[in-house]
N, C-alpha and C. Protein backbone atom coordinates (compact mmCIF):
# COMPACT_ATOMS: atom_id res chain seq x y z
N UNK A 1 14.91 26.56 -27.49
CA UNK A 1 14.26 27.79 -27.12
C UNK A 1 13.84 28.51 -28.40
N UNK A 2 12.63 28.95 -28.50
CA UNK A 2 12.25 29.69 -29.17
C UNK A 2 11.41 31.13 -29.04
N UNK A 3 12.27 32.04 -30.09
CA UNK A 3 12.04 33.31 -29.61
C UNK A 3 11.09 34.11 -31.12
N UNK A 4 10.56 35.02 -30.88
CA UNK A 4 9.74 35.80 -31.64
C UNK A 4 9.12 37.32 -31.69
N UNK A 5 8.35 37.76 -32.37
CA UNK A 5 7.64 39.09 -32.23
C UNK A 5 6.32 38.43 -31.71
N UNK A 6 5.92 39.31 -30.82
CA UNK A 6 4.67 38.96 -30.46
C UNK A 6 3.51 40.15 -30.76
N UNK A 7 2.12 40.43 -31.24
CA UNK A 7 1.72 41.37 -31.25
C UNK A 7 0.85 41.27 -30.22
N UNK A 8 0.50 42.51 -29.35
CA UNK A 8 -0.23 42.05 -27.95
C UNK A 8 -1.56 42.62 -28.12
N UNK A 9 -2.58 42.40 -28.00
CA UNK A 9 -3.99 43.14 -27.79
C UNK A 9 -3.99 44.45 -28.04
N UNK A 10 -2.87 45.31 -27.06
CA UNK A 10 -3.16 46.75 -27.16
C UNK A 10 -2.20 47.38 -28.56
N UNK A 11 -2.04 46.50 -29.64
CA UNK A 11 -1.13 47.18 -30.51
C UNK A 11 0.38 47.32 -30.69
N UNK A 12 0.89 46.97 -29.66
CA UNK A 12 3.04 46.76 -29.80
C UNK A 12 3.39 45.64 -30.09
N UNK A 13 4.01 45.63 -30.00
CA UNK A 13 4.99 44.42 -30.43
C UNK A 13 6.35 43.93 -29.55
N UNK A 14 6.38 42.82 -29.18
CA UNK A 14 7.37 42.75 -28.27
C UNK A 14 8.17 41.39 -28.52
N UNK A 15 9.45 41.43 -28.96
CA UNK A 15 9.95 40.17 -28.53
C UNK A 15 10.43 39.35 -27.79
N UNK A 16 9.62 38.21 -27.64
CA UNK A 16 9.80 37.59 -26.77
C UNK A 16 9.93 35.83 -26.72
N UNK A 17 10.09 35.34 -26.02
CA UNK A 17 9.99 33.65 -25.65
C UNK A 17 8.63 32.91 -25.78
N UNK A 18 8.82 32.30 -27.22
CA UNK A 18 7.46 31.22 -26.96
C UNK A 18 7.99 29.58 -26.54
N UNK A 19 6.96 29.32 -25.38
CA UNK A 19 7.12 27.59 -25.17
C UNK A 19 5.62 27.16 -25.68
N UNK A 20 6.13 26.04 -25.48
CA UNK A 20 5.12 25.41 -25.80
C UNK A 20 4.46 24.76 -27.05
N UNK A 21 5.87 24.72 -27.90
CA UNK A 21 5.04 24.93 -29.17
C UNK A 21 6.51 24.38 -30.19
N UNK A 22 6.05 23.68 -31.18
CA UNK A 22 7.97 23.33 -31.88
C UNK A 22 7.68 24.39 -33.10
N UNK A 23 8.87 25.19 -33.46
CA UNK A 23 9.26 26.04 -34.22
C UNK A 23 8.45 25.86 -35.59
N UNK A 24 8.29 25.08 -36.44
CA UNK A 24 7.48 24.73 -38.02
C UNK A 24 6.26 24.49 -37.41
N UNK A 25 5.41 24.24 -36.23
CA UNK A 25 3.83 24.71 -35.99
C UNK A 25 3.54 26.11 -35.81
N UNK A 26 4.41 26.84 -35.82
CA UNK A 26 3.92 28.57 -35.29
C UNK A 26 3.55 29.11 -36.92
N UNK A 27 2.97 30.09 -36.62
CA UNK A 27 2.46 30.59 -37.92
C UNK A 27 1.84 31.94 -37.21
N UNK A 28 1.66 33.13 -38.24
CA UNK A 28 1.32 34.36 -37.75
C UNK A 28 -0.09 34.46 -37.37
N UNK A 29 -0.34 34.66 -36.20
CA UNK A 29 -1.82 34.94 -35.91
C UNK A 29 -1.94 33.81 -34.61
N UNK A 30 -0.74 32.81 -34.06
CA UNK A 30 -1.45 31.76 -33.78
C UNK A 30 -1.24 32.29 -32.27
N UNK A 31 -2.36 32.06 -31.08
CA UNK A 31 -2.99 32.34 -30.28
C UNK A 31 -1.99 32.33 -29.30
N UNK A 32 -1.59 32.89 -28.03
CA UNK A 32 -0.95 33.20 -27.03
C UNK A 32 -1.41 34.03 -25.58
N UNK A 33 -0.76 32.80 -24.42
CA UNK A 33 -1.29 33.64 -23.44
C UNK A 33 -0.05 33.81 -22.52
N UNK A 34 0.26 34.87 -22.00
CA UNK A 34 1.28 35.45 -21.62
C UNK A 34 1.56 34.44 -19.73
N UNK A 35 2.83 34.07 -19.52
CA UNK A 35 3.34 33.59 -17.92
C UNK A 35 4.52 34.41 -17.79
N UNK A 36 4.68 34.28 -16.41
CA UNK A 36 5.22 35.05 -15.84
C UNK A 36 6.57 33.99 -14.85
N UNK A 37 7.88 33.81 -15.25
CA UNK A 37 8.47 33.12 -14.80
C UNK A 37 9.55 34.13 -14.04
N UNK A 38 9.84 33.33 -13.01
CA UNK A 38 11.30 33.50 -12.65
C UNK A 38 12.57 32.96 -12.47
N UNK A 39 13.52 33.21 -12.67
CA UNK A 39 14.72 33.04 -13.42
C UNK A 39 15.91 32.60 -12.19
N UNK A 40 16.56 31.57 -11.68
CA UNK A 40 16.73 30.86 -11.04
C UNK A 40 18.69 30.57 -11.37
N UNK A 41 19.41 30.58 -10.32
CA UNK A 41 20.68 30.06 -10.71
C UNK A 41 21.15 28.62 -11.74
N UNK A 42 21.48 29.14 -12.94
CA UNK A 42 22.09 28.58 -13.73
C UNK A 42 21.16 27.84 -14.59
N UNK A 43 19.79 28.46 -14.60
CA UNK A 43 19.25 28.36 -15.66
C UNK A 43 18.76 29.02 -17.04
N UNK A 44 18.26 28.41 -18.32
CA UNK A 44 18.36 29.03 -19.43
C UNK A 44 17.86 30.80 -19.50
N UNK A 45 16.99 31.18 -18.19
CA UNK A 45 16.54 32.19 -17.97
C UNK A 45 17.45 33.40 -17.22
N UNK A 46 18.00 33.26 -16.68
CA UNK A 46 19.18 33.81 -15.83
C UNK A 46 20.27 34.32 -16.97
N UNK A 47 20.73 35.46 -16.67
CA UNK A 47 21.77 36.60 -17.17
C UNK A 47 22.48 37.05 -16.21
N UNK A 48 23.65 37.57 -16.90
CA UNK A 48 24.62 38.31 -15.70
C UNK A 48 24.75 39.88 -16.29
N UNK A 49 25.16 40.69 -15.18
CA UNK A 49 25.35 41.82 -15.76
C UNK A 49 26.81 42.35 -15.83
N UNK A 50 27.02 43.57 -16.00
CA UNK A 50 28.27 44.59 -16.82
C UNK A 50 29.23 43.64 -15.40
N UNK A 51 29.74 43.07 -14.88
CA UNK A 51 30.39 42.98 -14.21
C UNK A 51 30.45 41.41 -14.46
N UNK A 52 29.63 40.68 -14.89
CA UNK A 52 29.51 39.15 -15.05
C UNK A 52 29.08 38.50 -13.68
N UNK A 53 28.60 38.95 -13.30
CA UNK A 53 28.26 38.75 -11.67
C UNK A 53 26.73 38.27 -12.02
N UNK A 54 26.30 36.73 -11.83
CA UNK A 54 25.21 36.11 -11.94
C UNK A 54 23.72 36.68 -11.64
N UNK A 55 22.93 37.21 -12.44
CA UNK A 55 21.68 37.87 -11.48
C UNK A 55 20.56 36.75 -11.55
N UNK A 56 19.73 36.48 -11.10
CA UNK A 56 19.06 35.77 -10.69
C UNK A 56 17.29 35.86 -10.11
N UNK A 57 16.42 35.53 -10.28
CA UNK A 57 15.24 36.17 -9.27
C UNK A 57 14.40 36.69 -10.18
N UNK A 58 15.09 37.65 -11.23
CA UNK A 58 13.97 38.38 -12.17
C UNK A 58 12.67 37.67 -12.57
N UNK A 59 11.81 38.82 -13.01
CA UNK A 59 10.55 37.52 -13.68
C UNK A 59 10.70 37.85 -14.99
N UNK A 60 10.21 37.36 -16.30
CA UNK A 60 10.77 37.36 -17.58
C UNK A 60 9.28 36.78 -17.99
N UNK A 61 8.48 37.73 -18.88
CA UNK A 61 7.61 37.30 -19.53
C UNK A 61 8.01 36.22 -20.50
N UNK A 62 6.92 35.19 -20.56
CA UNK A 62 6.99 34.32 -21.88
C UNK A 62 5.57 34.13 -22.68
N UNK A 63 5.55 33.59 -23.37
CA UNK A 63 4.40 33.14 -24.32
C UNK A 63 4.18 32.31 -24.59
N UNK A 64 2.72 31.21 -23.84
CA UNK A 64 2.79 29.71 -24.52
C UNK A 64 1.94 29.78 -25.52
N UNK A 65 2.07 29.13 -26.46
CA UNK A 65 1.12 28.64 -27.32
C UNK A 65 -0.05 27.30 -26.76
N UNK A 66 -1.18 27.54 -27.78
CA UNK A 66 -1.95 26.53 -27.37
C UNK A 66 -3.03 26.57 -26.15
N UNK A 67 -3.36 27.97 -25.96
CA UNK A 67 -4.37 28.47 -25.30
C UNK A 67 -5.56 28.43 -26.40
């Protein structure tokens, strides 16, 4: 998994999850188009909260490379 700053069109910055892409090809500037996943029992996307109680369902922006 690889994670990063992303700068978006309108000026912020957000970090986030890039796929698509192996870690020593990324370089600053290189092109990204934003998906929209959701996050599924007992996968790398899925968190639990203040109670440890599995949450599940969310959607979680990512960033592929290679658009």
């Amino acid at each position: 998994m690889i994670s990063g700053l992303i700068e978006l069109d309108e000026g912020c910055w957000m970090r986030a999850r890039i796929v698509g892409a192996e870690p020593a090809t990324l370089a600053a500037g290189t092109p990204v188009l934003v998906e929209f996943v959701r996050s599924g029992p007992g996968d790398h996307l899925s968190g639990s909260d203040r109670s440890g109680q599995e949450v599940t369902g969310e959607v979680i922006p990512v960033f592929r490379v290679g658009v």
